[in-house]
Protein backbone atom coordinates (compact mmCIF):
# COMPACT_ATOMS: atom_id res chain seq x y z
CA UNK A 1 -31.14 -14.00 133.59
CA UNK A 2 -29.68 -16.42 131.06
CA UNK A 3 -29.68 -15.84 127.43
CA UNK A 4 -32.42 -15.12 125.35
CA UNK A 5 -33.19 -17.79 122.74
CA UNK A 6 -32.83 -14.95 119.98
CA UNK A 7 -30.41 -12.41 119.71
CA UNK A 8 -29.38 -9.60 117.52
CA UNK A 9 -26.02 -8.15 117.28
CA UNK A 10 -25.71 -4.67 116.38
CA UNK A 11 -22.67 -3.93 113.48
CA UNK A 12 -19.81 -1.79 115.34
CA UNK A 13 -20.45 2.12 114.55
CA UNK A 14 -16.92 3.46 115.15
CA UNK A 15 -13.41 1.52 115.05
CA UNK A 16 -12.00 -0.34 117.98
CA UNK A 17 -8.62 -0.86 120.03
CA UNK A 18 -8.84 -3.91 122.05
CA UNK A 19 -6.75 -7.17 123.03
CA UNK A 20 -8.86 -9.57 124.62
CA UNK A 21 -8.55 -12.66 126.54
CA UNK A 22 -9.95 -16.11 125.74
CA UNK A 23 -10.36 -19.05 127.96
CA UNK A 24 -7.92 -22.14 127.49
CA UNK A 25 -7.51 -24.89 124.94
CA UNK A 26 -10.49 -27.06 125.15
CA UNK A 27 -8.41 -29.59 123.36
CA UNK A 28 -5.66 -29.65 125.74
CA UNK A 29 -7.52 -28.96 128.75
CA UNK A 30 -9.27 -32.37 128.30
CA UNK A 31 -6.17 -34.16 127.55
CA UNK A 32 -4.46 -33.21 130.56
CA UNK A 33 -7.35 -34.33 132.75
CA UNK A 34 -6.53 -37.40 131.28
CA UNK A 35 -2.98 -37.80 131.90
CA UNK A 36 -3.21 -35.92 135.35
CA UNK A 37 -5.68 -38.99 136.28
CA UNK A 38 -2.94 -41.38 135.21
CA UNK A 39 0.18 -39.56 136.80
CA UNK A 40 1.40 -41.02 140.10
CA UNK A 41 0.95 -37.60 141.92
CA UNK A 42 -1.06 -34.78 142.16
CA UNK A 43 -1.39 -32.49 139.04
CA UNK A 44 -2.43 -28.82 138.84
CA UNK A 45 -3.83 -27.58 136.33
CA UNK A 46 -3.32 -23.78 135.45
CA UNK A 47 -5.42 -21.84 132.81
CA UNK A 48 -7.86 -24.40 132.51
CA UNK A 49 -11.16 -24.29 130.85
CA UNK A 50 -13.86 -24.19 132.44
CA UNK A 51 -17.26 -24.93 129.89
CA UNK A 52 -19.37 -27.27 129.40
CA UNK A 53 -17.02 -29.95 127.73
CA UNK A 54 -14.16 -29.71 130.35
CA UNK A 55 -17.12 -29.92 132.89
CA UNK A 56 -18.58 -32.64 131.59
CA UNK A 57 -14.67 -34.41 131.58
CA UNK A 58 -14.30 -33.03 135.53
CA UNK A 59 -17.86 -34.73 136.50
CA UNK A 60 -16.93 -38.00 134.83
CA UNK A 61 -13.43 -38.35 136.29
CA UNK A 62 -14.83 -37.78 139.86
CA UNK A 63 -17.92 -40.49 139.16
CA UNK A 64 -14.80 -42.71 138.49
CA UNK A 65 -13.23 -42.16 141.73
CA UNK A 66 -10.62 -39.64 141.64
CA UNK A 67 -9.93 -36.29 143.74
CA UNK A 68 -10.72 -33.16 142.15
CA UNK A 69 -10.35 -29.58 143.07
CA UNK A 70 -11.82 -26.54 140.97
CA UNK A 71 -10.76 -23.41 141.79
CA UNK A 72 -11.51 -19.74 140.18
CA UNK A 73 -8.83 -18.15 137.98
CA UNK A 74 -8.39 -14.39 138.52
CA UNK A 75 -6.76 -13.52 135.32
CA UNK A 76 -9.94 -15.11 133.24
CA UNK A 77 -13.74 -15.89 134.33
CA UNK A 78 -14.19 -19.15 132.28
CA UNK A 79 -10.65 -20.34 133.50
CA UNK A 80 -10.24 -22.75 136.43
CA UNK A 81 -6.98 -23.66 138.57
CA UNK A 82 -7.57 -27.50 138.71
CA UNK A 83 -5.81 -30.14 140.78
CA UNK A 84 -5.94 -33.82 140.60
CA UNK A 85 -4.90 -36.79 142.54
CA UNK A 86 -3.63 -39.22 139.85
CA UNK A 87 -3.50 -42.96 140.26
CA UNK A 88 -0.80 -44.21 137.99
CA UNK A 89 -3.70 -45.91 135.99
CA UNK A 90 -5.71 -47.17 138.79
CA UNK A 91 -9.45 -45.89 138.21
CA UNK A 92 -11.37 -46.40 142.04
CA UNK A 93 -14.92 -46.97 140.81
CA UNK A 94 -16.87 -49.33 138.48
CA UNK A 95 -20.18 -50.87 137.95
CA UNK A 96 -21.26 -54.73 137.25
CA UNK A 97 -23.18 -56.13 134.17
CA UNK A 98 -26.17 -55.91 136.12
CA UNK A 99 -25.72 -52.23 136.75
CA UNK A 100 -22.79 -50.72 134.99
CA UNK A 101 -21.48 -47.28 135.88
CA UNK A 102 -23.44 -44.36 134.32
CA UNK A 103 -21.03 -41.72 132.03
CA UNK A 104 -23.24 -38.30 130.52
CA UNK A 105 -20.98 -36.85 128.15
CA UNK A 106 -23.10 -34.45 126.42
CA UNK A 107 -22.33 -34.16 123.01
CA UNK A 108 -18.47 -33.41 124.17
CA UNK A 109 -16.58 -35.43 121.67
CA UNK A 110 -12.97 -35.05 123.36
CA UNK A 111 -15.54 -36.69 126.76
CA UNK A 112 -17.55 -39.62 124.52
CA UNK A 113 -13.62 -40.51 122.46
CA UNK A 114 -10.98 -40.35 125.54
CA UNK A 115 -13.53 -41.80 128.51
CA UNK A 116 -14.26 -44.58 125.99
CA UNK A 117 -10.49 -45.75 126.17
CA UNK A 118 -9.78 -44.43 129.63
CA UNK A 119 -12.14 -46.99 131.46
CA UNK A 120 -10.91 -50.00 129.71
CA UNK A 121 -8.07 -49.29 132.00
CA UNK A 122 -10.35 -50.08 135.00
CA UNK A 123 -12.31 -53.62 136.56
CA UNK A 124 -15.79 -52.27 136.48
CA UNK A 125 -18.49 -52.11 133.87
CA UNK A 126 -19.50 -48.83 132.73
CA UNK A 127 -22.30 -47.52 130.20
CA UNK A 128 -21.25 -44.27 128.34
CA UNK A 129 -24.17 -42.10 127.07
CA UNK A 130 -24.98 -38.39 125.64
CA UNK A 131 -27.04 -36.50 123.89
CA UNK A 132 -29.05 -37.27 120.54
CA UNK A 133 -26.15 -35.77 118.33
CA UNK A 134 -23.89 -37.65 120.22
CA UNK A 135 -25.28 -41.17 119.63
CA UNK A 136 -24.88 -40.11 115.66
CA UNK A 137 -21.65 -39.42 115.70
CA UNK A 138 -18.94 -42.15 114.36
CA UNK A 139 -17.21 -44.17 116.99
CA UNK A 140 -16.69 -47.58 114.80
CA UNK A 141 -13.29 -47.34 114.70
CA UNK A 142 -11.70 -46.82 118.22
CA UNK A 143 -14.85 -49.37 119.14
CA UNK A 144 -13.13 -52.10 116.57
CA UNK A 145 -9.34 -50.87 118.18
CA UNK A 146 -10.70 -51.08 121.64
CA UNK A 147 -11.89 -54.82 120.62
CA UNK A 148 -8.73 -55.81 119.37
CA UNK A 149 -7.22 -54.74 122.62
CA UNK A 150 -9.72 -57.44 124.17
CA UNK A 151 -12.04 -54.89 125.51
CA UNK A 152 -15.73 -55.58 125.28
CA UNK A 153 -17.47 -52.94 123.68
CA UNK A 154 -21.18 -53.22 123.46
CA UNK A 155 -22.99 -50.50 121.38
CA UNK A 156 -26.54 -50.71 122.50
CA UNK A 157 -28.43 -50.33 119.28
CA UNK A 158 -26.01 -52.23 117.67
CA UNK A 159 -24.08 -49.52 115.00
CA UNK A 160 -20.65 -48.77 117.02
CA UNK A 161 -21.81 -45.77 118.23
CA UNK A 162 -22.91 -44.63 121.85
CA UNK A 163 -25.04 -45.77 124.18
CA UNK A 164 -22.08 -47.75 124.89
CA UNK A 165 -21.29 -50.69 127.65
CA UNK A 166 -17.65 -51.01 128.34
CA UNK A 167 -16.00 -53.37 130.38
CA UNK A 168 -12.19 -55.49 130.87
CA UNK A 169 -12.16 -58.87 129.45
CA UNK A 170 -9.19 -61.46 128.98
CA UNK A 171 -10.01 -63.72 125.97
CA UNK A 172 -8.89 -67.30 125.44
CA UNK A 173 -6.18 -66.11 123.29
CA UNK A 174 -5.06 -63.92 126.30
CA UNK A 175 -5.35 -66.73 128.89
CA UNK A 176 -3.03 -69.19 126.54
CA UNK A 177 -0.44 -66.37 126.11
CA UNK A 178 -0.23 -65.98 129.50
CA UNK A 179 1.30 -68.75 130.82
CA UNK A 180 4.25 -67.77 128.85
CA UNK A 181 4.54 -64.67 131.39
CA UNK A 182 4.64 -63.98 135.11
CA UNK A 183 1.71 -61.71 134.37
CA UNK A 184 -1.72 -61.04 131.37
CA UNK A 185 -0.47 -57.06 131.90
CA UNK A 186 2.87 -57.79 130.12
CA UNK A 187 1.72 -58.94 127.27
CA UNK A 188 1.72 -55.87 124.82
CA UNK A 189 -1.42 -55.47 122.86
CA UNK A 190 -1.51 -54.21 119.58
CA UNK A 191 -4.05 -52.26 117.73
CA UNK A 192 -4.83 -49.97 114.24
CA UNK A 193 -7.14 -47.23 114.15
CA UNK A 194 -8.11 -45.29 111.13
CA UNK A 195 -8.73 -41.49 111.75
CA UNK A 196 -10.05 -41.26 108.35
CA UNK A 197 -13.77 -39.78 110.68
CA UNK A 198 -11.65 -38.67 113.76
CA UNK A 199 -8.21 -37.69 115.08
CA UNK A 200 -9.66 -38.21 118.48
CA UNK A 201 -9.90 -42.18 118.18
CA UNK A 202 -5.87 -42.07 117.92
CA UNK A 203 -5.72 -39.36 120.50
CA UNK A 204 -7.79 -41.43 122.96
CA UNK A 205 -6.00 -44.86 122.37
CA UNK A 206 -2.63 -42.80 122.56
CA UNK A 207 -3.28 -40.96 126.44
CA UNK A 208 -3.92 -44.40 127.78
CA UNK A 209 -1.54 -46.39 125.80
CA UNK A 210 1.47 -47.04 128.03
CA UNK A 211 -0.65 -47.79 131.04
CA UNK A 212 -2.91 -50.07 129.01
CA UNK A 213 0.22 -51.40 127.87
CA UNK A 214 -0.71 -51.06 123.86
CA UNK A 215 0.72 -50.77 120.71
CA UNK A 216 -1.16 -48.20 118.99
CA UNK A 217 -0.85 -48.03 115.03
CA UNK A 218 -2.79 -44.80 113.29
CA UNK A 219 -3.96 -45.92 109.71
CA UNK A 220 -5.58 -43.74 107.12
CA UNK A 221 -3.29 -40.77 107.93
CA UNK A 222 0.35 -40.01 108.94
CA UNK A 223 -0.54 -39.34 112.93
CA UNK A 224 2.32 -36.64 113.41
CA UNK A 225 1.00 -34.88 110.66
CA UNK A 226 -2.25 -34.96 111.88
CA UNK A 227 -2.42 -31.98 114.09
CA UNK A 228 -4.75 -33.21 116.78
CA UNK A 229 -2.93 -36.31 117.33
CA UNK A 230 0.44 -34.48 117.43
CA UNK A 231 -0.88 -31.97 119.97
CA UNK A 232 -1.67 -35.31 121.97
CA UNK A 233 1.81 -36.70 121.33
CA UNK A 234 3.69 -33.45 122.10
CA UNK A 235 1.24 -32.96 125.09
CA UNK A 236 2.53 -37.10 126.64
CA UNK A 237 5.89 -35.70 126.30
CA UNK A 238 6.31 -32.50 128.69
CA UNK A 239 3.44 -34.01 130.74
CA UNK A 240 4.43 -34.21 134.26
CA UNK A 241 4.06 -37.46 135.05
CA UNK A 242 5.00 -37.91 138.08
CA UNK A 243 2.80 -34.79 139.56
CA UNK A 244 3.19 -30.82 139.18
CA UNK A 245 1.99 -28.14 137.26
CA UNK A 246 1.03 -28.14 134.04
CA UNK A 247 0.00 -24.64 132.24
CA UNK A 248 -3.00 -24.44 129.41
CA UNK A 249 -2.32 -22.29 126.61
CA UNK A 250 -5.35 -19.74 125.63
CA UNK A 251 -7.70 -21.97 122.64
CA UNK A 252 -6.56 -20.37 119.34
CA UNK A 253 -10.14 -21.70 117.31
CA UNK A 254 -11.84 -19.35 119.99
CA UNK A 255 -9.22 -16.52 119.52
CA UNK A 256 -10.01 -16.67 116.10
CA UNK A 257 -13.28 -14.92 115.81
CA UNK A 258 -11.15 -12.09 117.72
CA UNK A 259 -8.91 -11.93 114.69
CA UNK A 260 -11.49 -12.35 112.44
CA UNK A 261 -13.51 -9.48 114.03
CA UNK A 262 -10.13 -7.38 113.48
CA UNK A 263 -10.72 -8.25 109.85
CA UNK A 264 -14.50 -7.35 109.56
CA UNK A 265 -13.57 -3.97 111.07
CA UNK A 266 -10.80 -3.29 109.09
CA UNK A 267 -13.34 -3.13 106.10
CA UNK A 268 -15.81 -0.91 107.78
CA UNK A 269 -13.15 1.23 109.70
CA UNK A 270 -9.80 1.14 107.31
CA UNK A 271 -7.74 3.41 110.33
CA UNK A 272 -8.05 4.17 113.84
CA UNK A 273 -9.06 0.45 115.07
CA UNK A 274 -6.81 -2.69 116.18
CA UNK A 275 -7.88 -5.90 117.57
CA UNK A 276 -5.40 -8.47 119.15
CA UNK A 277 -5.69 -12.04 121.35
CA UNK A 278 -3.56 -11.55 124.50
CA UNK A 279 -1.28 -14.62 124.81
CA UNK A 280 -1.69 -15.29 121.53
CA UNK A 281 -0.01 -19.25 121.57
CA UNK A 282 3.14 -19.84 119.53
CA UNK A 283 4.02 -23.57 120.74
CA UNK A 284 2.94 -25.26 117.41
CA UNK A 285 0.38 -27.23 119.42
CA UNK A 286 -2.64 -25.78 118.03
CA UNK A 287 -3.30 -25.83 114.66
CA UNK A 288 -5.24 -22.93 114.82
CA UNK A 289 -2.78 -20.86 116.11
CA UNK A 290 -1.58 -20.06 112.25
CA UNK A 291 -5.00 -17.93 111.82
CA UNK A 292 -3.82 -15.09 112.07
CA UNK A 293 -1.96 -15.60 109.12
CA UNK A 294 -4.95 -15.92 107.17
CA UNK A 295 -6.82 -12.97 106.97
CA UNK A 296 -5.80 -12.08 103.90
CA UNK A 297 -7.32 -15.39 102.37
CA UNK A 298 -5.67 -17.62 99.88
CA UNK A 299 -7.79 -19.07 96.88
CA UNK A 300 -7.63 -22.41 98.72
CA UNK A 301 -7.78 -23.10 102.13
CA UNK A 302 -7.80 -26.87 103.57
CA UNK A 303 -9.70 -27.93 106.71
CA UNK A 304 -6.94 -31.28 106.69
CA UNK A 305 -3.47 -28.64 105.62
CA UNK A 306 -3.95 -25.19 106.84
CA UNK A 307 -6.31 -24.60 110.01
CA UNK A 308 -8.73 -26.99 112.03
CA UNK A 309 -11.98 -25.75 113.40
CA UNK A 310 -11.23 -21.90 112.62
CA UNK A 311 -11.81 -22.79 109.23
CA UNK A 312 -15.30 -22.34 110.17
CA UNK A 313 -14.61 -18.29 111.02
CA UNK A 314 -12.58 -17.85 107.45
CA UNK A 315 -15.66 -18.50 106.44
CA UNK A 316 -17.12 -15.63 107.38
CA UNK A 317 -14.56 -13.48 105.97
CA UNK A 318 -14.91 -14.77 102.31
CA UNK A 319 -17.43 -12.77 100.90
CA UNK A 320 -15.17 -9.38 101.72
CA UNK A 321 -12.12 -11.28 100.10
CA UNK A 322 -11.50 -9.62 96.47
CA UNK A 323 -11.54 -13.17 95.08
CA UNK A 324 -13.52 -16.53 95.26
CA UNK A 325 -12.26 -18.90 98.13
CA UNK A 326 -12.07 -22.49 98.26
CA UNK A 327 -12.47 -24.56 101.27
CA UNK A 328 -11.73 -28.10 100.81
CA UNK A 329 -11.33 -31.44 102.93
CA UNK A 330 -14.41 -30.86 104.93
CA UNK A 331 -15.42 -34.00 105.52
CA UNK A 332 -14.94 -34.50 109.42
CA UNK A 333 -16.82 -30.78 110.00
CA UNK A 334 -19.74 -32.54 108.95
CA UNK A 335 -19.29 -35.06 111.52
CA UNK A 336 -18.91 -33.05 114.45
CA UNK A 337 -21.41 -31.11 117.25
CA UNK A 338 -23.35 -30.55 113.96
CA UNK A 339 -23.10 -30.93 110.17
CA UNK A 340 -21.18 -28.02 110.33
CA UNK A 341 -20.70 -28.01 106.27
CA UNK A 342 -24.47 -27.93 105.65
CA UNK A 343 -24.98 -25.40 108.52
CA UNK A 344 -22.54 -22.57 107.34
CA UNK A 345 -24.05 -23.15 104.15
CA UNK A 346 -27.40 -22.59 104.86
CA UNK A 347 -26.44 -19.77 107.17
CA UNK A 348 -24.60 -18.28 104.77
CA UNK A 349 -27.38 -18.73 101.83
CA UNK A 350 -30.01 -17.34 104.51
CA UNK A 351 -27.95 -13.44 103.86
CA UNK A 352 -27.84 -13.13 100.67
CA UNK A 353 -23.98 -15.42 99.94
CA UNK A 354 -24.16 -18.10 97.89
CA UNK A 355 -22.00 -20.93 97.92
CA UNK A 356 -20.77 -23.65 95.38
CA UNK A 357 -20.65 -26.81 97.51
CA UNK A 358 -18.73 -30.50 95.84
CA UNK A 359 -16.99 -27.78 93.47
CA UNK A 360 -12.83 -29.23 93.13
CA UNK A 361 -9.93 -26.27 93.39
CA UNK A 362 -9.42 -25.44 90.36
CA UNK A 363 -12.28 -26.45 88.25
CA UNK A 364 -14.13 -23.51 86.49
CA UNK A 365 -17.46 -22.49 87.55
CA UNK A 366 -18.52 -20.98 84.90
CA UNK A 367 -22.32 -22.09 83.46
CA UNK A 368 -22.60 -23.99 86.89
CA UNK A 369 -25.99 -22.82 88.29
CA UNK A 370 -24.77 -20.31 91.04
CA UNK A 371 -26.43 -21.66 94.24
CA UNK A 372 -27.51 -25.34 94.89
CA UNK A 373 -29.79 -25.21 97.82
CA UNK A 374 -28.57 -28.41 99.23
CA UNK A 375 -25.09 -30.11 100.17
CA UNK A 376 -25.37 -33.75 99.00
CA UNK A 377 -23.45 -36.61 101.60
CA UNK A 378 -20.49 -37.08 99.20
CA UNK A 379 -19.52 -33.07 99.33
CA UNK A 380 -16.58 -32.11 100.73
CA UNK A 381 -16.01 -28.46 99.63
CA UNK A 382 -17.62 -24.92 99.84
CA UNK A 383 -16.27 -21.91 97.30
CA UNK A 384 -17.83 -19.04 98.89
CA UNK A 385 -17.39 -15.76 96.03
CA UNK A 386 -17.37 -12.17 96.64
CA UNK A 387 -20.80 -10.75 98.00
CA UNK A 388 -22.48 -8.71 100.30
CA UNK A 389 -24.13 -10.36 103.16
CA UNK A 390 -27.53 -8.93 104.16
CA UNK A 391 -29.61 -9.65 107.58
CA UNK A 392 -30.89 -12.93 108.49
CA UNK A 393 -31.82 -14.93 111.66
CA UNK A 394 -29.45 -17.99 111.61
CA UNK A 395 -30.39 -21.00 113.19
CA UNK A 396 -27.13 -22.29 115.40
CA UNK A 397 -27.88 -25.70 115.01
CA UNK A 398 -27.31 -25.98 118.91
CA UNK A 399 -23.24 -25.81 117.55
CA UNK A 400 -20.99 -23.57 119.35
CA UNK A 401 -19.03 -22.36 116.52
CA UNK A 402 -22.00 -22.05 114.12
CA UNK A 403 -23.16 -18.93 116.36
CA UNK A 404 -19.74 -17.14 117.16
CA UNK A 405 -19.01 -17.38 113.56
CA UNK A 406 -22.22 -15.55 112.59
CA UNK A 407 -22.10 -12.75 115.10
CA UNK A 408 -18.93 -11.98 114.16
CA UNK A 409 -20.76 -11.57 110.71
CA UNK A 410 -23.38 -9.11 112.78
CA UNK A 411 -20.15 -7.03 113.73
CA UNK A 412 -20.39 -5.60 110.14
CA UNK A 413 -23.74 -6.64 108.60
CA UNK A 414 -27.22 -5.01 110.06
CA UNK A 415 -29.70 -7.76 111.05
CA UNK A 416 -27.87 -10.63 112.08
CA UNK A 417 -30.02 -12.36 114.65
CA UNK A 418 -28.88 -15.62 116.56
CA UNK A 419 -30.79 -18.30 117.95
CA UNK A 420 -30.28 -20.48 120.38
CA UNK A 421 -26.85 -18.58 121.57
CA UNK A 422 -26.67 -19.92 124.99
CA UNK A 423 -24.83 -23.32 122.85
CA UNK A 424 -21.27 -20.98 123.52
CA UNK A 425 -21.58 -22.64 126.74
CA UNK A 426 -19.64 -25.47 125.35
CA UNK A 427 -16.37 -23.82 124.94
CA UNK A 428 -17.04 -20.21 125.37
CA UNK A 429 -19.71 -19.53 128.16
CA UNK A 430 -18.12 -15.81 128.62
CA UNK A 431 -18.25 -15.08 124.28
CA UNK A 432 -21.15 -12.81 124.26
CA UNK A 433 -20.20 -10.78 127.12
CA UNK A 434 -16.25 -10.08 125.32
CA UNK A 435 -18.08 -8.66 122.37
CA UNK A 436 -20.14 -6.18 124.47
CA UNK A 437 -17.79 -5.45 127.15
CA UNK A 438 -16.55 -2.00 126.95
CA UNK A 439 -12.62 -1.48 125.60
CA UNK A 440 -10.01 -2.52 126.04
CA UNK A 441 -11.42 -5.80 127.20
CA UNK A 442 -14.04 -6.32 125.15
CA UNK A 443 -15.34 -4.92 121.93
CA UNK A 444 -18.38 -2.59 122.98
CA UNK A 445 -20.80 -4.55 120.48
CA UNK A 446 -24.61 -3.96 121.29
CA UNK A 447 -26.61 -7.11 122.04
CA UNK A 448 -30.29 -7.08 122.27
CA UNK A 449 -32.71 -9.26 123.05
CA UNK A 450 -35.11 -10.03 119.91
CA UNK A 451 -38.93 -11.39 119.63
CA UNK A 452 -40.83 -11.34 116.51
CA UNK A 453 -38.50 -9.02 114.51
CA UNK A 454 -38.35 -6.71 117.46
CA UNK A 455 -35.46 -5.19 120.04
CA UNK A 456 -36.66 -5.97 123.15
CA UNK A 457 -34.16 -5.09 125.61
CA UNK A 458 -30.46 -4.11 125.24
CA UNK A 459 -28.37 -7.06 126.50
CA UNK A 460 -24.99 -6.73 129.37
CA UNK A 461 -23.45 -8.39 131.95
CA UNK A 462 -25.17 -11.48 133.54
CA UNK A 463 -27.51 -11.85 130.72
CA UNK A 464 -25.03 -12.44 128.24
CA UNK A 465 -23.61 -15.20 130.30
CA UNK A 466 -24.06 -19.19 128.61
CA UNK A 467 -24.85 -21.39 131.49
C-alpha cells in the first residue's frame, strides 16, 4: 500500500543509538548525468539516487537518445548503480517545429534548469514542460543567456518561464562571423547570467559550456562562492571525461534531519542516546555538509553564508535553542518546490511558535506585535524565539523538505500529523521507513495512519514507502 495522505508521528519514548544511511546527493547525482551524457565513453555511476528528480533526469536523457542502465545498489534501497553511453555532446533525438520533442520534468528544478541548456546542444526542437509549480518558477535569466548564445527560446505564455520550446538557431550576426572561420562551432559565444533567483541557471550554462563552446559570465554573485555553482565547477574538474566511474557522495540536506533528530532527542533523552549519518561527506562539495556544526545554533544563521536547503531543518530546532534565532537571506527558498519561507512559517505558527518574519539581525523586537500572520513578498527573514511547540496537522505544501522537517518536529512533540507525505518521493522515497525502522538502522519511530483525528493503523515496511 502506498502512503496514507495523513500521517502522525509518534514522539520517541526512550533514547536511541543509531547511524543511518541516506541516499546520494540529488545535486550531484543530476549533474553527473549530465556530464556522463557529454563524455566520450561510457560512465558509471556509483551511489546514485534514485527518486523522483534523478528519475525524471534518467527518463529525459533516454527520450533524447542515449543508453542507460539502472541497476539496484545493495548497500542502499533508494541508490542506483547507473551507466551511460556518452556522446561527446552529440544528443541522438529531436523534434521539428511542427512537433517538437516532449520533456516532463516534474517540478525537478536541477531537470527544468540543466535540460533547458543541455538540448541547445542538439539539431532538434524540443518543448520542455512540468508541473503547475514548475511553470511559476523563475527561468528569465538562463532563458535571456540561452538567447544571447543564439538559442531560440520560446516561453509559451510568454513570461520566460516553462512551457518552453527550444531549438538551435544561427543568426545573421552568426552567419557574417562565419566566413571569417573554417567553421559557426568555433566561434566562442559569450553570455551573463545573474543567479540573483538561482544558482542553477549558472550551473546549467556551466555543464554544457565547453561543448557548446561558451563563455559563461555569472553576474549578481561571485560564482565560486556560490556553493551550488562551485559544487558544479569542482564536479567538471574530477569528472571523468573520457568514461569511468564516478562515485556520489551520500546528500548532506537529507542527512540533516538525522542530525537534527540527534538534537531533538538530546532534549528529551540528555544520556543514553546517539544519532550519526554513516558516510557523513567531508569533500567541501555540499554546503550542507557543515550542519552538523550547527546544532548548537548561532543568533544568526544565513541561507546565502552558512547552509543551503538544511536551513529549512535548523528551523525546527529553534524553539529548543536558549535564545532567539535569526534566519536571513531567504529569498530563493521562497522560490523553490514551494514558498518554502511562508510554509515553515505557517507550519510553525499552526503549533503554537511564532515567528517574526522581514525582522533585520540585530534590530530589537521589542513592542513589535509578536506574530504577523502573513509573510509579505519583500520578506526575507524569519526570527523564530524560544517556545514550546504543541500538536498540529501541517500541510506539506506537496514540498519534500516541508514534511521531513516537521516529523522530525513529531520526534519530540505529541500530535504532529503530516499530510500529503508521499511528496519525500522527490529526494527521499525510503525517509519514512528510516525513522521507523528498528535500530541501528533506523530510529524505531511509530507511524500511524490518521483519519479525522484518529490512529487508524500503525504504519511499517511497504506502506511507508513514497512512490
Amino acid at each position: 500500500m502506498a502512503l496514507p495522505d495523513l500521517i502522525e508521528i509518534v514522539p520517541l519514548d526512550k533514547p536511541v543509538r543509531a547511524e543511518i544511511t541516506v541516499p546520494g546527493s540529488k545535486s550531484i547525482t543530476n549533474r553527473a548525468l549530465i556530464l556522463a551524457a557529454l563524455a566520450d565513453g561510457e560512465v558509471t555511476l556509483t551511489g546514485a539516487l534514485w527518486s523522483e528528480d534523478t528519475q525524471i533526469m534518467v527518463e529525459c536523457l533516454q527520450k533524447l537518445g542515449f543508453e542507460i542502465n539502472v541497476e539496484n545498489d545493495p548497500a542502499e534501497f533508494c541508490n542506483r548503480t547507473i551507466t551511460v553511453k556518452g556522446l561527446g555532446g552529440k544528443i541522438p533525438n529531436g523534434g521539428t517545429a511542427e512537433k517538437p520533442l516532449e520533456l516532463f520534468v516534474g517540478n525537478a528544478g536541477t531537470a527544468a534548469r540543466f535540460l533547458s541548456a543541455f538540448v541547445c546542444l542538439g539539431n532538434g526542437v524540443y518543448r520542455l514542460s512540468g508541473v503547475a509549480r514548475m511553470h511559476e518558477r523563475p527561468q528569465a535569466a538562463l532563458f535571456e543567456a540561452l538567447r544571447e548564445l543564439d538559442y531560440r527560446v520560446e516561453s509559451e505564455m510568454g513570461n520566460d518561464k516553462l512551457p518552453v520550446i527550444i531549438s538551435h538557431r544561427v543568426t545573421e550576426s552568426t552567419e557574417k562571423k562565419s566566413d571569417s572561420v573554417s567553421s559557426v562551432s568555433l566561434w566562442q559565444r559569450k553570455c551573463n547570467v545573474s543567479i540573483e533567483e538561482s544558482s542553477q541557471f549558472a550551473s546549467a550554462l556551466l555543464l554544457c559550456a565547453k561543448v557548446g563552446n561558451w563563455k559563461v559570465e555569472v553576474v549578481g554573485e561571485n560564482a565560486e562562492e556560490s556553493p551550488y555553482v562551485a559544487m558544479t565547477l569542482k564536479l567538471m574538474e574530477v569528472f571523468p571525461k573520457n568514461g569511468g566511474t564516478f562515485q556520489i557522495e551520500p546528500d548532506a540536506s537529507s542527512g540533516s534531519y538525522f542530525w537534527a533528530a540527534k538534537k531533538i532527542q538530546a532534549y528529551a533523552f540528555p544520556i543514553g542516546g546517539d544519532i550519526s549519518v554513516r558516510h557523513w561527506p567531508n569533500s567541501g562539495w555540499q554546503v550542507d555538509e557543515g550542519f552538523p556544526n550547527y546544532l548548537d545554533l548561532p543568533q544568526i544563521v544565513s541561507r546565502s553564508k552558512h547552509l543551503g536547503d538544511s536551513i529549512l531543518t535548523a528551523f525546527i530546532l529553534a524553539p529548543f535553542s536558549s535564545k532567539p534565532v535569526t534566519f536571513t537571506d531567504l529569498t530563493r527558498i521562497r522560490l523553490q518546490e514551494s514558498d518554502r519561507q511562508e510554509a515553515m512559517f505557517k507550519g510553525l505558527a499552526s503549533t503554537g511558535v511564532f515567528p517574526l518574519s522581514g525582522v533585520a539581525p540585530g534590530v530589537p523586537t521589542e513592542g513589535m506585535p509578536y506574530f504577523k500572520n502573513y509573510v509579505s513578498p519583500e520578506d526575507n527573514s524569519l526570527l523564530i524565539n524560544p517556545a514550546n511547540p504543541h500538536a498540529a496537522e501541517i500541510d506539506s505544501h506537496d514540498d519534500h523538505r516541508i514534511a521531513m522537517c516537521f516529523a522530525i518536529l513529531g520526534l519530540k512533540v505529541p500530535g504532529i500529523k503530516i499530510r500529503n507525505p508521499a511528496c519525500v518521493k522527490k529526494t527521499f522515497p525510503n525517509f519514512f521507513q528510516k525513522l521507523a525502522a528498528a535500530p541501528p538502522h533506523g530510529l524505531g519511530a511509530e507511524i500511524w495512519e490518521n483519519k479525522n483525528g484518529l490512529r487508524i493503523r500503525k504504519l511499517s515496511g511497504a506502506d511507508l514507502f513514497a512512490d
